[in-house]
N, C-alpha and C. Protein backbone atom coordinates (compact mmCIF):
# COMPACT_ATOMS: atom_id res chain seq x y z
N UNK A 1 25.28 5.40 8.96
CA UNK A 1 24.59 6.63 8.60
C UNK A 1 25.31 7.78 9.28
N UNK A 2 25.42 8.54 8.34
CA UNK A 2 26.17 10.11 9.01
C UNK A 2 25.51 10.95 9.88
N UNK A 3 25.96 11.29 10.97
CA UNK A 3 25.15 12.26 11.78
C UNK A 3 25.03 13.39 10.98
N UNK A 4 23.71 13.96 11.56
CA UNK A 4 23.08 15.16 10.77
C UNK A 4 21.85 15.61 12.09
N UNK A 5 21.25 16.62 10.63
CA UNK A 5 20.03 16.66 11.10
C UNK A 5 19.04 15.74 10.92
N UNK A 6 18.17 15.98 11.46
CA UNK A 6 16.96 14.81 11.40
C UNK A 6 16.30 15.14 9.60
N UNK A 7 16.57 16.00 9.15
CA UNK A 7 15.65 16.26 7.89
C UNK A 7 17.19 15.25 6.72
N UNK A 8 18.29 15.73 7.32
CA UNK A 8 19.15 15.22 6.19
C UNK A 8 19.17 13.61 6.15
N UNK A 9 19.70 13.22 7.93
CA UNK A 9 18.92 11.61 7.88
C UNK A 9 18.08 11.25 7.04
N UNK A 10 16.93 11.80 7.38
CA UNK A 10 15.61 11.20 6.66
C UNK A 10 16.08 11.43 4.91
N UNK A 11 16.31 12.21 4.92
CA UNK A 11 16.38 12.23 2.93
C UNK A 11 17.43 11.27 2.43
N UNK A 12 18.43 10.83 3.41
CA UNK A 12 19.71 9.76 3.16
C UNK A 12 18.70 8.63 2.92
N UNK A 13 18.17 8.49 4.34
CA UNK A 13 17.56 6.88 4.44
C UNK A 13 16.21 7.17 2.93
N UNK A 14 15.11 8.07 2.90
CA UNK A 14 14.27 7.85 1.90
C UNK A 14 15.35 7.66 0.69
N UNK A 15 17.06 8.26 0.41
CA UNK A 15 17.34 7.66 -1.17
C UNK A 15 17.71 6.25 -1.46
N UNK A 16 18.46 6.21 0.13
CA UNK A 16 18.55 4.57 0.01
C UNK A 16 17.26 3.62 -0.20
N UNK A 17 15.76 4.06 0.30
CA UNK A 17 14.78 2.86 -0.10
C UNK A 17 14.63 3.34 -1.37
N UNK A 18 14.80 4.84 -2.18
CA UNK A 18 14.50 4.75 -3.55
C UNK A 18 15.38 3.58 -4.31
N UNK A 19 17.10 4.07 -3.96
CA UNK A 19 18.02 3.22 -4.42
C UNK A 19 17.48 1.52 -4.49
N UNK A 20 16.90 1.28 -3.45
CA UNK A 20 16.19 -0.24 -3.31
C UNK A 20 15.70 -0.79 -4.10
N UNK A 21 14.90 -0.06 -4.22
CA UNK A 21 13.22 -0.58 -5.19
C UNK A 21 13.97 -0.64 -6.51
N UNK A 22 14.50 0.39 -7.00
CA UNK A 22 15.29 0.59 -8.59
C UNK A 22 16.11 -0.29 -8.56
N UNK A 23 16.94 -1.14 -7.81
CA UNK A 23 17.70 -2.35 -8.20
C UNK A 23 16.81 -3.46 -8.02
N UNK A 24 15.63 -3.68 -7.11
CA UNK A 24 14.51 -4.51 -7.01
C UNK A 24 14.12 -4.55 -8.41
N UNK A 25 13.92 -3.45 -8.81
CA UNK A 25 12.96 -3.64 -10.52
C UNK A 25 13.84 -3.90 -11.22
N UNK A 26 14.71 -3.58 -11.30
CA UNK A 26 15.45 -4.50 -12.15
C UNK A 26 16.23 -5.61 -12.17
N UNK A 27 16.37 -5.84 -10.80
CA UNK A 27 16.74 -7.67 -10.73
C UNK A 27 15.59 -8.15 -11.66
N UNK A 28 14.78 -7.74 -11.23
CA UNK A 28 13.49 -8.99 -11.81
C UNK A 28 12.46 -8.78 -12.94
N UNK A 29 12.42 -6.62 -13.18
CA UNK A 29 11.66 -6.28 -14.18
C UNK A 29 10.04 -6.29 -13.82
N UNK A 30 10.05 -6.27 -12.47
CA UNK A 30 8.37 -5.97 -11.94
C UNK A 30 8.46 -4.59 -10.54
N UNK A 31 7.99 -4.15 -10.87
CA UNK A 31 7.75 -3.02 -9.69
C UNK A 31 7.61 -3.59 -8.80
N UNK A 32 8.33 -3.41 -7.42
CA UNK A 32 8.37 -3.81 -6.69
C UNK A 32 7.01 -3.93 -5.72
N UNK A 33 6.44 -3.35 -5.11
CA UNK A 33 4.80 -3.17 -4.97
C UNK A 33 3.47 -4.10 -5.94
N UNK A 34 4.00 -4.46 -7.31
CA UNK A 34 3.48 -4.83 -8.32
C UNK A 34 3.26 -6.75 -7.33
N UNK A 35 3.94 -7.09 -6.96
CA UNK A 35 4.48 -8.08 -6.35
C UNK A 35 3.65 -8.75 -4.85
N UNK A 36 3.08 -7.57 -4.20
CA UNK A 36 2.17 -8.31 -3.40
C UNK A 36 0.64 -7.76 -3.34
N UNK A 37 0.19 -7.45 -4.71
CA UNK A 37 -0.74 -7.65 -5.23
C UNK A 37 -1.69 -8.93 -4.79
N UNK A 38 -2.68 -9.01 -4.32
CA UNK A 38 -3.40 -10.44 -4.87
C UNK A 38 -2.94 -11.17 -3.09
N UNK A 39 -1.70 -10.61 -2.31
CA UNK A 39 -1.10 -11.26 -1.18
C UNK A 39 -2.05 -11.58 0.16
N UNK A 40 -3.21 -11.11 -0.28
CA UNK A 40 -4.24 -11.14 1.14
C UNK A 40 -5.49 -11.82 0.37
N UNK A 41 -5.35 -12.83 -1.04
CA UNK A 41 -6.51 -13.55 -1.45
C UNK A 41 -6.93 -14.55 -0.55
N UNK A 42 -8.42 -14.11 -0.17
CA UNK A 42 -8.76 -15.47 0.67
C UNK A 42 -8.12 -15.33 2.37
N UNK A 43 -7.90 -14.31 2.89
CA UNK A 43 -7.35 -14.43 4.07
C UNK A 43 -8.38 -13.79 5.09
N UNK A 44 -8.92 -14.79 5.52
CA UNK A 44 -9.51 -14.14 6.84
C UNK A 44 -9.33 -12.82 7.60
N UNK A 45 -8.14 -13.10 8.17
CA UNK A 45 -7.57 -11.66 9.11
C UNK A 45 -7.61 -10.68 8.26
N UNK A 46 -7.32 -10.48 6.83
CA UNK A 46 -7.51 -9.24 6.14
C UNK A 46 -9.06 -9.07 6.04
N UNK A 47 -9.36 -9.87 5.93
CA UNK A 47 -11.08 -9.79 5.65
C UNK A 47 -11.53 -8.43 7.04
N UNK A 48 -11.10 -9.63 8.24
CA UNK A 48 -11.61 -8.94 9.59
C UNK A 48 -10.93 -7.27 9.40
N UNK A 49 -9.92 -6.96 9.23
CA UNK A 49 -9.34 -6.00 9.18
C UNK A 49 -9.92 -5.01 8.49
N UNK A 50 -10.29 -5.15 7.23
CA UNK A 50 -10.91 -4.26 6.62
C UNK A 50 -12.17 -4.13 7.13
N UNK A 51 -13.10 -4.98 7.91
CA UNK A 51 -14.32 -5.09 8.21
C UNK A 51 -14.15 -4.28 10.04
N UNK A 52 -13.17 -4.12 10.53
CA UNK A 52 -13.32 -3.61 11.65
C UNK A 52 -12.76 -2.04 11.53
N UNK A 53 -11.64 -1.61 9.98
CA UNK A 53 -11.50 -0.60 9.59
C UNK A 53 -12.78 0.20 9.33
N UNK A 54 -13.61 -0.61 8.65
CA UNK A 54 -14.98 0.16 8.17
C UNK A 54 -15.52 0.63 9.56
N UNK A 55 -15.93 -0.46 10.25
CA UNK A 55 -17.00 0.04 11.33
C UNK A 55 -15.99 1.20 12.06
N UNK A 56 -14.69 1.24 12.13
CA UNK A 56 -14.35 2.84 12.57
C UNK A 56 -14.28 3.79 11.67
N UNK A 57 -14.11 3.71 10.95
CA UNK A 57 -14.52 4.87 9.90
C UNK A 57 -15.84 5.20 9.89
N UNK A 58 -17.12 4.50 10.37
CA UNK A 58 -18.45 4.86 10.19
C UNK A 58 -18.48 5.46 11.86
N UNK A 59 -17.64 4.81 12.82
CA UNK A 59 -18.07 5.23 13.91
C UNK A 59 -17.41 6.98 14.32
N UNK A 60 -16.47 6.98 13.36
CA UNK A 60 -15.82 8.47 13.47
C UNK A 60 -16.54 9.40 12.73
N UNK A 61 -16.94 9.31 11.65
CA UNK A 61 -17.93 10.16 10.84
C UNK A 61 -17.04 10.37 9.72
N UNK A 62 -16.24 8.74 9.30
CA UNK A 62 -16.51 8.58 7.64
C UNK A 62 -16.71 7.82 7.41
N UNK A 63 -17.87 8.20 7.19
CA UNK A 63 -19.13 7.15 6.70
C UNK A 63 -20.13 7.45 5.43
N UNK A 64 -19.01 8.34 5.15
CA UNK A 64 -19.54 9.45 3.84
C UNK A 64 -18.92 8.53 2.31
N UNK A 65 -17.51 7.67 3.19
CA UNK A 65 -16.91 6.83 1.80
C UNK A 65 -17.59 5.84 1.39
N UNK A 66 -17.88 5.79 0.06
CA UNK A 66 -18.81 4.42 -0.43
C UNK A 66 -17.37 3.55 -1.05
N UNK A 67 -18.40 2.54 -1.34
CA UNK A 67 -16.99 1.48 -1.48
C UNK A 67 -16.34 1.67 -2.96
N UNK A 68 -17.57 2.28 -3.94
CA UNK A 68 -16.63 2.48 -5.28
C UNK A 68 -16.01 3.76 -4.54
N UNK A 69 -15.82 4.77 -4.07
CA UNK A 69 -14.86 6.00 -3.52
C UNK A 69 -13.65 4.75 -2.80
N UNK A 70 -13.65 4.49 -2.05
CA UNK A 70 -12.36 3.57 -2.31
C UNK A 70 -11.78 2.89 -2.98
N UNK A 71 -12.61 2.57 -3.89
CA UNK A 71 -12.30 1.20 -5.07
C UNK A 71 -11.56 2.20 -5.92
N UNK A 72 -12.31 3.29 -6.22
CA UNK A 72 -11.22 4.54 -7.52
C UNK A 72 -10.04 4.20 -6.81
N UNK A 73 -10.00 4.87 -5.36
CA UNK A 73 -9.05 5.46 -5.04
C UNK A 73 -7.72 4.38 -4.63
N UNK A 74 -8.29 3.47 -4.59
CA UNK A 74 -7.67 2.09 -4.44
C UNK A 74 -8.18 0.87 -4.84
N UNK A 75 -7.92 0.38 -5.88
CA UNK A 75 -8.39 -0.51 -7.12
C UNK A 75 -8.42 -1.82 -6.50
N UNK A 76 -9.38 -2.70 -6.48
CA UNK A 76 -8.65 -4.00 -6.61
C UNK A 76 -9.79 -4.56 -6.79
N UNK A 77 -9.69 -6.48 -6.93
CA UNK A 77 -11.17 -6.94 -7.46
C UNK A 77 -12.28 -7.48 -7.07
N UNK A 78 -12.36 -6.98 -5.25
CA UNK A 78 -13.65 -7.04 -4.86
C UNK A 78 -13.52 -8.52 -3.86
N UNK A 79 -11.71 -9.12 -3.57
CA UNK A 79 -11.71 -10.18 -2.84
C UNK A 79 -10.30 -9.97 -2.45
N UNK A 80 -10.22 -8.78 -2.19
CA UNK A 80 -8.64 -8.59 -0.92
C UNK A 80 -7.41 -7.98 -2.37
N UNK A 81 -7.58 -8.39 -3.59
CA UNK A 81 -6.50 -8.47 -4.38
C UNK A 81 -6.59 -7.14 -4.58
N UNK A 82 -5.39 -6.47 -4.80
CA UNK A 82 -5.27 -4.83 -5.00
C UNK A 82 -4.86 -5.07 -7.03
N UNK A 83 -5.61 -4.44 -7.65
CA UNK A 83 -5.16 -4.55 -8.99
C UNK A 83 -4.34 -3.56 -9.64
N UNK A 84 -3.02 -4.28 -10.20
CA UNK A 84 -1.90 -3.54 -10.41
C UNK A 84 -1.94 -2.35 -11.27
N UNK A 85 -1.20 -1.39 -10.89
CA UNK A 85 -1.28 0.19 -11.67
C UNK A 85 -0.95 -0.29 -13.10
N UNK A 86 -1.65 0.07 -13.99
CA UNK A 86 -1.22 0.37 -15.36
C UNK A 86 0.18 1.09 -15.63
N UNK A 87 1.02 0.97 -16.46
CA UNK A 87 2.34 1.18 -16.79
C UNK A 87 1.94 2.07 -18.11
């Protein structure tokens, strides 16, 4: 990586992960993200995780989000699986 500034770094390294993903999708023809969908079905520790995320979010004072306000805002089917963006 070429010395720079810290803003030009950063825009090198963010084209190289764009560059990434765009040869990712097309090695294989799935969005790359599309891919670990569904990756926390059935997993305990995600379970706990989201369940100890909540109780800080209620203990900070957001406790205002209901679970469909996350569900819009982040889709999935109600057992860890995130459901993939429409194309």
């Amino acid at each position: 990586m070429a010395a720079g500034t810290i803003e030009e770094r950063l825009a090198e390294v963010e084209e190289q992960v764009a560059r990434l993903q765009r040869d990712k999708e097309r090695a294989n023809g799935t969005p790359w993200l599309d891919e670990w969908f569904g990756a926390f079905k059935d997993d305990p520790v995600y379970e706990e995780a989201m369940r100890l995320g909540r109780e800080w979010r209620e203990s900070h004072g957001f406790d205002d989000l209901s679970e469909e306000d996350i569900n819009r805002s982040h889709p999935h089917d109600g057992a860890g699986n995130h459901a993939p963006r429409s194309t």
